[in-house]
N, C-alpha and C. Protein backbone atom coordinates (compact mmCIF):
# COMPACT_ATOMS: atom_id res chain seq x y z
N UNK A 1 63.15 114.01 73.74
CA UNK A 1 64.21 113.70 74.67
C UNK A 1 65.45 114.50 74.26
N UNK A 2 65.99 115.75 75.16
CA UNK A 2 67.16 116.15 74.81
C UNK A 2 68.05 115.13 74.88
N UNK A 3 69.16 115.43 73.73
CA UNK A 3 70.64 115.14 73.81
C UNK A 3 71.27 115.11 75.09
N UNK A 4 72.42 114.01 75.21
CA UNK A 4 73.31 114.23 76.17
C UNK A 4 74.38 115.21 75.65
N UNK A 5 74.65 116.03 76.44
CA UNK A 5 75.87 117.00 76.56
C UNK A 5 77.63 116.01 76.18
N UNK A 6 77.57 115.25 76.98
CA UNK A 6 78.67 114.06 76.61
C UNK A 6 78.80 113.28 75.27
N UNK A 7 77.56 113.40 74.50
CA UNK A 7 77.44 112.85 73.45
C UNK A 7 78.25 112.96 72.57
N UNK A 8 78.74 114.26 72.51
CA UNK A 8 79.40 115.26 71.62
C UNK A 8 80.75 115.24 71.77
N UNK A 9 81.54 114.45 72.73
CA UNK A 9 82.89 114.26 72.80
C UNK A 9 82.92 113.40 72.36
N UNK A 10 84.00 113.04 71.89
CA UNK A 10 84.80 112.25 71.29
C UNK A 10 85.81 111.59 72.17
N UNK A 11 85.82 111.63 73.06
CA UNK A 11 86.89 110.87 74.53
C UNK A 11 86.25 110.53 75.53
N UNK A 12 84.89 110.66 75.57
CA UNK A 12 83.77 109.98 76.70
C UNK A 12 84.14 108.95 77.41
N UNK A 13 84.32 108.15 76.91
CA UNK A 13 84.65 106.67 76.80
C UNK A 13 86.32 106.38 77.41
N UNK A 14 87.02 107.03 77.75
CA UNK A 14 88.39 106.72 77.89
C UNK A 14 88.66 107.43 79.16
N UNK A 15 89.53 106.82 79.82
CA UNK A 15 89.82 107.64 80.95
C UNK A 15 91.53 107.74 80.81
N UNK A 16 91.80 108.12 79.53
CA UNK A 16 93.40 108.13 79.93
C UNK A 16 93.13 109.14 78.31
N UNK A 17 94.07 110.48 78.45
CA UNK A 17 94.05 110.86 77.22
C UNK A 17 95.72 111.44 77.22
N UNK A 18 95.90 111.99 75.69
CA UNK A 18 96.93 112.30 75.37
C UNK A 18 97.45 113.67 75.14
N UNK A 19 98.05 114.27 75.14
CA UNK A 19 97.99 115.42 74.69
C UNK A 19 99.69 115.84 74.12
N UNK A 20 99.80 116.21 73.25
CA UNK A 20 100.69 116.53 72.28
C UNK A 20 100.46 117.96 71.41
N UNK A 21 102.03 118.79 71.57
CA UNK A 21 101.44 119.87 70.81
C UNK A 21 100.45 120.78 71.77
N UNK A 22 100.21 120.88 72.88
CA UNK A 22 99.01 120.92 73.47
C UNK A 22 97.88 121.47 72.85
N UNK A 23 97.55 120.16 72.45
CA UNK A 23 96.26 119.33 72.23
C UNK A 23 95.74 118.13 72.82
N UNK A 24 94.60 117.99 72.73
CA UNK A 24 94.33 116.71 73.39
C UNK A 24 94.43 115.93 71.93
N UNK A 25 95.39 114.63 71.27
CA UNK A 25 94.92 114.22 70.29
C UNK A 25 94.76 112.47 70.32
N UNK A 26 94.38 112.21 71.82
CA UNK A 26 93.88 110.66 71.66
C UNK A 26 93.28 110.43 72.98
N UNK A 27 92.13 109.66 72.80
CA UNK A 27 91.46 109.01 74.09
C UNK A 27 91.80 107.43 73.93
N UNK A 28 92.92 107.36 75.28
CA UNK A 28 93.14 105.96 75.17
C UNK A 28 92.48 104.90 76.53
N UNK A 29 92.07 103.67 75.71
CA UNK A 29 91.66 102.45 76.34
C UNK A 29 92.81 101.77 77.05
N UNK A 30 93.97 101.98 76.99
CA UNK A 30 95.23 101.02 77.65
C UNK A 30 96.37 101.69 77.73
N UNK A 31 97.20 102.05 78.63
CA UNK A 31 98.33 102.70 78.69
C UNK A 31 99.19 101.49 79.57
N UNK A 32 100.64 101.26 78.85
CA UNK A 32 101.56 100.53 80.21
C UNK A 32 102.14 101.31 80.59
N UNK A 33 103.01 100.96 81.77
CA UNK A 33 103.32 101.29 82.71
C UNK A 33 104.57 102.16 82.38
N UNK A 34 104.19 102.70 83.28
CA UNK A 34 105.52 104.13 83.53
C UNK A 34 106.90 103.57 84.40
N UNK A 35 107.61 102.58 83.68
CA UNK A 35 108.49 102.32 84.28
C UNK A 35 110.10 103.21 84.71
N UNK A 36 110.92 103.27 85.29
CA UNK A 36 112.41 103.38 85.21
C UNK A 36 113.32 102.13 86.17
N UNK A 37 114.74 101.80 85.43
CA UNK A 37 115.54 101.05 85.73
C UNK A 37 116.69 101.72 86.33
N UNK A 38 117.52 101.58 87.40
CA UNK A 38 118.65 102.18 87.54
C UNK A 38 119.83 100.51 88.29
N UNK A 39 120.49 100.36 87.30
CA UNK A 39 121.58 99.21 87.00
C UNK A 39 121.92 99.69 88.16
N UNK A 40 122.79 99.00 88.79
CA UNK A 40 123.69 98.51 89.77
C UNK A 40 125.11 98.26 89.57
N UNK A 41 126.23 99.15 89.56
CA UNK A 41 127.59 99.24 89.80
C UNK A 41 128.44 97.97 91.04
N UNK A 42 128.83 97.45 90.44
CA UNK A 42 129.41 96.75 91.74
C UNK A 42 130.85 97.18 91.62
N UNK A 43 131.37 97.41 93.05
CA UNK A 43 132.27 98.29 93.33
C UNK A 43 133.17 97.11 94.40
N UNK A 44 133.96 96.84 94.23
CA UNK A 44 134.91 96.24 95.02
C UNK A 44 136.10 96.70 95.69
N UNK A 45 136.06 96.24 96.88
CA UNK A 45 137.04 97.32 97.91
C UNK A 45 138.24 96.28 98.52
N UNK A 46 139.21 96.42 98.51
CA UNK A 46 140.61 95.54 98.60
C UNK A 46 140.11 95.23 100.26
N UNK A 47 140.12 93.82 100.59
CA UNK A 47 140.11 93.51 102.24
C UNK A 47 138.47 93.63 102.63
N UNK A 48 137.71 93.67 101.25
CA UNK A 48 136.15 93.67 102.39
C UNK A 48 135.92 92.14 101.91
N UNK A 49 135.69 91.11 103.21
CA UNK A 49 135.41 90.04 103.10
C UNK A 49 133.71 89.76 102.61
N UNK A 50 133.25 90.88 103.01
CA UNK A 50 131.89 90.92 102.92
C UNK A 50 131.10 90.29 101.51
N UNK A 51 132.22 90.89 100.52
CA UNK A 51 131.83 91.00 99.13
C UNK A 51 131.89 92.34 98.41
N UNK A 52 131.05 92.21 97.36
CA UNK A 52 131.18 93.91 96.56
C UNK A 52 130.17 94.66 96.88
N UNK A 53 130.21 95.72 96.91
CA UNK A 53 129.33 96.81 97.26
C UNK A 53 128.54 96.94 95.96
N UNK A 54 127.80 97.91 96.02
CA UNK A 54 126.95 98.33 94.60
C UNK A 54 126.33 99.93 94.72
N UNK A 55 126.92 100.44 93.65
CA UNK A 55 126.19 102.17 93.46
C UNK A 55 125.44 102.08 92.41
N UNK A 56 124.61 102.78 92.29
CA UNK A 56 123.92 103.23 91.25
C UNK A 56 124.62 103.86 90.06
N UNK A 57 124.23 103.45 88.80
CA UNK A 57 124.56 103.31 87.55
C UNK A 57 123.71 103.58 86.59
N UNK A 58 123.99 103.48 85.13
CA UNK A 58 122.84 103.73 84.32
C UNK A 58 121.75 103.79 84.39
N UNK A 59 120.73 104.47 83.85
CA UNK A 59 119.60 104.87 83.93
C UNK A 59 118.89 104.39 82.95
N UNK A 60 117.76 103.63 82.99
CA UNK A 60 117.22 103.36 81.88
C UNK A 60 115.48 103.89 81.72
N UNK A 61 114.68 103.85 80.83
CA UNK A 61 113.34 104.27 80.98
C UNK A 61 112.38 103.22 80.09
N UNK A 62 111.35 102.77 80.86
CA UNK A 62 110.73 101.81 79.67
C UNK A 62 110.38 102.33 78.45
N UNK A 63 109.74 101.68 77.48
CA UNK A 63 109.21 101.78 76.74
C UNK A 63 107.33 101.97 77.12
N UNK A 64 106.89 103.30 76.41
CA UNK A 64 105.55 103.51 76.56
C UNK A 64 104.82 102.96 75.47
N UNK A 65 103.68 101.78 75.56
CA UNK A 65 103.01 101.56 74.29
C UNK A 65 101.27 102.08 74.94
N UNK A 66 101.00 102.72 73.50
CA UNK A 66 99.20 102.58 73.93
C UNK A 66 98.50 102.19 73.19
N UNK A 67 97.54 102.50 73.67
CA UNK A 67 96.17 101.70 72.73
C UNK A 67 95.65 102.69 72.33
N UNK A 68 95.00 102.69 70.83
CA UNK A 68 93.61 103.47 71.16
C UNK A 68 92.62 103.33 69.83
N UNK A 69 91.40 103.39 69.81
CA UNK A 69 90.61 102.99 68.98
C UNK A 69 90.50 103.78 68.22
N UNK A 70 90.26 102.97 66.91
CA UNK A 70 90.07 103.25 65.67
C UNK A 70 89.93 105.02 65.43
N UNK A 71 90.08 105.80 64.68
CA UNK A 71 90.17 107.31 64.53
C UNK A 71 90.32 108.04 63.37
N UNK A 72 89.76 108.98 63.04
CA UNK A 72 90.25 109.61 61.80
C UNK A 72 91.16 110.31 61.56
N UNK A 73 91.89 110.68 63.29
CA UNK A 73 92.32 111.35 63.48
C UNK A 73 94.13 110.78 62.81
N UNK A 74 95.02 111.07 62.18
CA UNK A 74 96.73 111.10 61.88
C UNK A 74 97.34 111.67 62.42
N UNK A 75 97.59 112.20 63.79
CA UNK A 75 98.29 112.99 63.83
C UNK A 75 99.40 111.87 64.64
N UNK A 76 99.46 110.83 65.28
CA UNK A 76 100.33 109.75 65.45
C UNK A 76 101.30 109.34 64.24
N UNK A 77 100.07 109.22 63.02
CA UNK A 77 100.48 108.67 62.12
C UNK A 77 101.99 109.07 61.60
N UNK A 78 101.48 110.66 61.11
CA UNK A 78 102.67 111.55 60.13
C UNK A 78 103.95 111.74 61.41
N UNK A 79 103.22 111.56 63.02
CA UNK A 79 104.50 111.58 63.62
C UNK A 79 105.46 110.83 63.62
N UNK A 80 104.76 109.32 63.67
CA UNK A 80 105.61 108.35 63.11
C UNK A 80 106.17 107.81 61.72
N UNK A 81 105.77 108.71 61.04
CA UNK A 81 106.34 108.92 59.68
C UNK A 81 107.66 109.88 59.74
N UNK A 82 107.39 110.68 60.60
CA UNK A 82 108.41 111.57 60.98
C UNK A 82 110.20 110.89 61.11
N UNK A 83 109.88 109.68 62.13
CA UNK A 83 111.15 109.22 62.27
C UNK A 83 111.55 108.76 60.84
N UNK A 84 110.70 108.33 59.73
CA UNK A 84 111.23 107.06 58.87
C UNK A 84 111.76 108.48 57.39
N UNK A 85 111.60 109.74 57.66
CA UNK A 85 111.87 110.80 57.27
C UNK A 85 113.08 111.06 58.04
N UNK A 86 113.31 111.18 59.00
CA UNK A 86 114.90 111.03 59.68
C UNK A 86 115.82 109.87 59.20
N UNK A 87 115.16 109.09 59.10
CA UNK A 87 115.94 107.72 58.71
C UNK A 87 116.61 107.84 56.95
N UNK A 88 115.69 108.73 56.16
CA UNK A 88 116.02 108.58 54.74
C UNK A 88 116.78 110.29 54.37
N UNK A 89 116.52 110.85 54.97
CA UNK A 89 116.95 112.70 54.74
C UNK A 89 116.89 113.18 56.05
N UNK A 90 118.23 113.03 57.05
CA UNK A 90 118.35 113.34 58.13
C UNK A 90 117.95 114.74 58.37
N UNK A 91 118.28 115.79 57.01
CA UNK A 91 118.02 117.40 57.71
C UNK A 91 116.34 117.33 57.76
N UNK A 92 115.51 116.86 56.87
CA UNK A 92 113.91 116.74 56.88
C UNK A 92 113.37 116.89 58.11
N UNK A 93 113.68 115.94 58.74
CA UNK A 93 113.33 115.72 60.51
C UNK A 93 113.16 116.69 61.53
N UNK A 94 112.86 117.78 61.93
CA UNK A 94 113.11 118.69 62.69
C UNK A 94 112.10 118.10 64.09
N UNK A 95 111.40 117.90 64.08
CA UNK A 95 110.41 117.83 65.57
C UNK A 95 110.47 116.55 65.78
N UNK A 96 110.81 115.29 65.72
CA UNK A 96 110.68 113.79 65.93
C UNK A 96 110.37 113.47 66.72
N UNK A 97 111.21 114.08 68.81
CA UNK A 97 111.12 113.78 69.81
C UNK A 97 110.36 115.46 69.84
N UNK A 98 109.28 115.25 70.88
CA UNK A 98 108.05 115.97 71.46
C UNK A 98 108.16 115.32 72.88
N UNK A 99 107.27 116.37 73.32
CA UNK A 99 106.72 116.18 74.89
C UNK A 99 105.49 115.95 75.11
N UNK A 100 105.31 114.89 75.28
CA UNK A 100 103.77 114.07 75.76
C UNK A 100 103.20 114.19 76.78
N UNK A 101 101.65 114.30 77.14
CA UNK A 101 101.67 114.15 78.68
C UNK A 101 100.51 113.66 78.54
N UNK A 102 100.35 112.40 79.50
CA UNK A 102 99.69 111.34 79.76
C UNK A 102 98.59 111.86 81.09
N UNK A 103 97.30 112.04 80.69
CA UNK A 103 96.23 112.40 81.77
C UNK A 103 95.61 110.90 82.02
N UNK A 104 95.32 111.27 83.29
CA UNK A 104 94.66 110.03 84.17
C UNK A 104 93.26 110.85 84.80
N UNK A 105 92.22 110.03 84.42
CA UNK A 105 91.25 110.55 84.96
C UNK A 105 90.33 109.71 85.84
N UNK A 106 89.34 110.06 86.75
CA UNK A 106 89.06 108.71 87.30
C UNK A 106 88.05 108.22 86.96
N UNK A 107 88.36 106.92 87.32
CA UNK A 107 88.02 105.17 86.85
C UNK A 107 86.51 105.24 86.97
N UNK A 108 85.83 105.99 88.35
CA UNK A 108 84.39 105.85 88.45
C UNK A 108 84.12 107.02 87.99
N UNK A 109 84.64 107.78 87.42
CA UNK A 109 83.69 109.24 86.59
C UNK A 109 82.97 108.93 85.80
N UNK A 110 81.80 109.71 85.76
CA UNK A 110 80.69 109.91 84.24
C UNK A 110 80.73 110.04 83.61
N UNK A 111 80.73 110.02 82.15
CA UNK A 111 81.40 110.35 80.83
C UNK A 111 80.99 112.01 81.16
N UNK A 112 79.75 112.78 81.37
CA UNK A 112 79.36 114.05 81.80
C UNK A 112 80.38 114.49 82.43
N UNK A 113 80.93 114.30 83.58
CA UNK A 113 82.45 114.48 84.51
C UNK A 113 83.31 114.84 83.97
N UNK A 114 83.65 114.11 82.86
CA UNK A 114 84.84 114.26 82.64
C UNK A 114 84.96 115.23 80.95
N UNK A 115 83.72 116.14 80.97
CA UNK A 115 83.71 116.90 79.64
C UNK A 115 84.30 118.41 80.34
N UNK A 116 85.27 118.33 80.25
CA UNK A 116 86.03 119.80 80.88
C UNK A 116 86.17 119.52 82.59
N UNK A 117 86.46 118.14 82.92
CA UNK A 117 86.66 118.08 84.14
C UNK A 117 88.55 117.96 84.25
N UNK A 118 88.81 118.34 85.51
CA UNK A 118 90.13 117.89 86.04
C UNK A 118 90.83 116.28 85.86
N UNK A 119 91.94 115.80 85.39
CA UNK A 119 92.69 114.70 85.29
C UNK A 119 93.11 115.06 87.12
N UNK A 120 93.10 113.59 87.24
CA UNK A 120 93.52 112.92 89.29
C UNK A 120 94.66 113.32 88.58
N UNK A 121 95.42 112.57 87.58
CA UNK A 121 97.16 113.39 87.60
C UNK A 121 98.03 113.16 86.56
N UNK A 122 99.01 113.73 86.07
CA UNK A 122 99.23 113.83 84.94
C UNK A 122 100.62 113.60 84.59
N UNK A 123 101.18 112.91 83.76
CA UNK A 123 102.50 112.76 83.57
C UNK A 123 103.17 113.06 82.24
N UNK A 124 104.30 113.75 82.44
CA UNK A 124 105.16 114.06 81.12
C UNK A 124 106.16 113.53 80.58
N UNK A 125 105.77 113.10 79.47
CA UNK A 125 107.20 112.06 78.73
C UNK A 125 108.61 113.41 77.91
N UNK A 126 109.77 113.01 78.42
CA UNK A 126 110.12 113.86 77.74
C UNK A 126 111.21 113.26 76.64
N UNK A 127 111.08 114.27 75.39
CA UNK A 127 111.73 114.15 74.20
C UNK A 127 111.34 112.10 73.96
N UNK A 128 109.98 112.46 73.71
CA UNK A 128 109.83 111.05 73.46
C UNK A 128 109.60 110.92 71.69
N UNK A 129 109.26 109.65 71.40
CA UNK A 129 109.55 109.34 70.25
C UNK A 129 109.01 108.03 69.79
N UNK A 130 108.38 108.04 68.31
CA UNK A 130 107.61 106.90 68.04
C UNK A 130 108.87 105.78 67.68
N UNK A 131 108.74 104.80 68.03
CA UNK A 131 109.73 103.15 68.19
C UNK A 131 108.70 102.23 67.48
N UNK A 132 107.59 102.40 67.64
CA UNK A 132 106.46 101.12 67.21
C UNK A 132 105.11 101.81 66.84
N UNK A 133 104.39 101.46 65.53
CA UNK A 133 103.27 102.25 65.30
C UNK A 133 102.31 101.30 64.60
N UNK A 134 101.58 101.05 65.03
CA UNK A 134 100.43 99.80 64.40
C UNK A 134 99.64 100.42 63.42
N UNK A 135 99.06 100.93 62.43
CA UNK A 135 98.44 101.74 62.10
C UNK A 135 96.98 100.90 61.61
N UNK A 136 97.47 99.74 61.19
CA UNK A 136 96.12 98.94 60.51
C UNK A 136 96.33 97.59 61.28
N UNK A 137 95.46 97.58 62.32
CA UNK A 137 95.09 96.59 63.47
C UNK A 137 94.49 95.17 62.39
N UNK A 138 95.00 94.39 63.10
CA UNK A 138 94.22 92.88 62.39
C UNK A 138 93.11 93.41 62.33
N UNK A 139 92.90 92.63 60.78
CA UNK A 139 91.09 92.77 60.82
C UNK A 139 90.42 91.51 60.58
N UNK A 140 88.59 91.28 61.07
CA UNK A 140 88.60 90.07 61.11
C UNK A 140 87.40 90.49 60.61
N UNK A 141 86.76 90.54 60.13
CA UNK A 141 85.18 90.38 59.73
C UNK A 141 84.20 89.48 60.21
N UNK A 142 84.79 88.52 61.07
CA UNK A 142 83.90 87.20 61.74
C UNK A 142 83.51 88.12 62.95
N UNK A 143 84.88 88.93 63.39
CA UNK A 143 84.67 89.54 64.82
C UNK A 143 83.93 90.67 64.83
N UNK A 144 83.34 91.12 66.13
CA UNK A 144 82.59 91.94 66.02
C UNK A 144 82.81 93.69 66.46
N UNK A 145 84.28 93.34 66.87
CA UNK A 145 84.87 94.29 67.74
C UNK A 145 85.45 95.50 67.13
N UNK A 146 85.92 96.87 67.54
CA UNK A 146 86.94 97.50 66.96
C UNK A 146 88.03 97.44 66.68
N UNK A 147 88.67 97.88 65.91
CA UNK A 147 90.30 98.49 65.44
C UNK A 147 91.16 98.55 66.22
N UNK A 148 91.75 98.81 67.38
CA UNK A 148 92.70 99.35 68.23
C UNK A 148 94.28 99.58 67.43
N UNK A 149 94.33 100.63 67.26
CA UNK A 149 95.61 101.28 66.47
C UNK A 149 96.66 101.25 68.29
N UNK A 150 97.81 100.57 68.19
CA UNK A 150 98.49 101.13 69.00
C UNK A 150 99.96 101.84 68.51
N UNK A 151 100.77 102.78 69.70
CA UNK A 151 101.92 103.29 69.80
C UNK A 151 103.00 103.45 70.27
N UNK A 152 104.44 102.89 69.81
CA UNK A 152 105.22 102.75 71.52
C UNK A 152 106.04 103.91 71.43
N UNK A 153 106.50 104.44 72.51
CA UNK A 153 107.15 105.74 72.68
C UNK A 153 108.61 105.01 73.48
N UNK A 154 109.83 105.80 72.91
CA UNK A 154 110.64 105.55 73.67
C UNK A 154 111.05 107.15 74.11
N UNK A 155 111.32 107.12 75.42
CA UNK A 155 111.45 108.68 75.78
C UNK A 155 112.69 108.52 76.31
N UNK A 156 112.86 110.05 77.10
CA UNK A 156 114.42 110.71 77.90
C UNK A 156 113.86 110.96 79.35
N UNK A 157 113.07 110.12 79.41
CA UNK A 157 112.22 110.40 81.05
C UNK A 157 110.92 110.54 81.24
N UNK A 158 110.48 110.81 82.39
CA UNK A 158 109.18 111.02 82.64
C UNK A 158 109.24 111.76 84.17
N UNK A 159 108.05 112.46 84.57
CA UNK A 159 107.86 113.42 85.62
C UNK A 159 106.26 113.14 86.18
N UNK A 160 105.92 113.14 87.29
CA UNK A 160 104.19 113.67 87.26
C UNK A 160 104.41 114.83 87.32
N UNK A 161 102.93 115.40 87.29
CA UNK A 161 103.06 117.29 87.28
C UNK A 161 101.41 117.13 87.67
């Protein structure tokens, strides 16, 4: 019985990957949501009985956290080591905030499909930055399950492309 061709990836299994550096360096099981906030100015005008008006104001961007299973791979890791190297020897730090981009691939593809196939669509975090880094997931030995290492990113925006 030949091998599957899919066998041999390492992101089969995920329909959301990462890419940093451009590289692909994570196949993730859970991504939240791509949020933005824009506050509300209230603006008051002498003689409007109406009440106050409201413009748009600050800008805010969520926070990105992901998931992703267990790996040999560090390259999250030393990034988020990166900040706590800013934090102790500010000149050390040179790359901290990077540009991420979040592929979406689809939900009913084949693991075969998706070995050099097209992402439905793709989004870019910019000058983002590790805020939260799980590195050693509860462990339970009763349970039977994997690791899930997660990551939260706080960025300067986001785009599709």
């Amino acid at each position: 019985m030949p091998a599957r061709a899919s066998s041999f990836d390492p992101y089969r299994t995920y329909k959301f990957r990462v890419r940093l550096d451009g590289a692909i360096v994570a196949g993730l099981t859970k991504v939240s949501s791509l949020g933005r906030t824009v506050q509300g100015n209230e603006v008051k005008e002498a003689g409007d009985l109406f009440g106050p008006r409201y413009m748009p104001g600050a800008l805010s961007f969520d926070e990105v956290t992901m998931d992703q299973g267990w790996s040999a791979d560090d390259r999250f890791e030393r990034w988020a080591n990166e900040v706590l190297q800013l934090l102790s020897d500010p000149a050390s730090a040179r790359q901290f905030k990077r540009t991420v981009f979040i592929d979406v691939f689809d939900l009913q593809a084949t693991p075969a499909s998706l070995t050099g196939g097209s992402a439905l669509t793709s989004y870019k975090l910019h000058r983002a930055w590790v805020s939260k880094y799980v590195a050693l997931p509860e462990l339970d030995a009763a349970m039977g399950g994997i690791g899930i290492r997660s990551i939260s990113l706080r960025h300067e925006g986001w785009e599709r492309i």
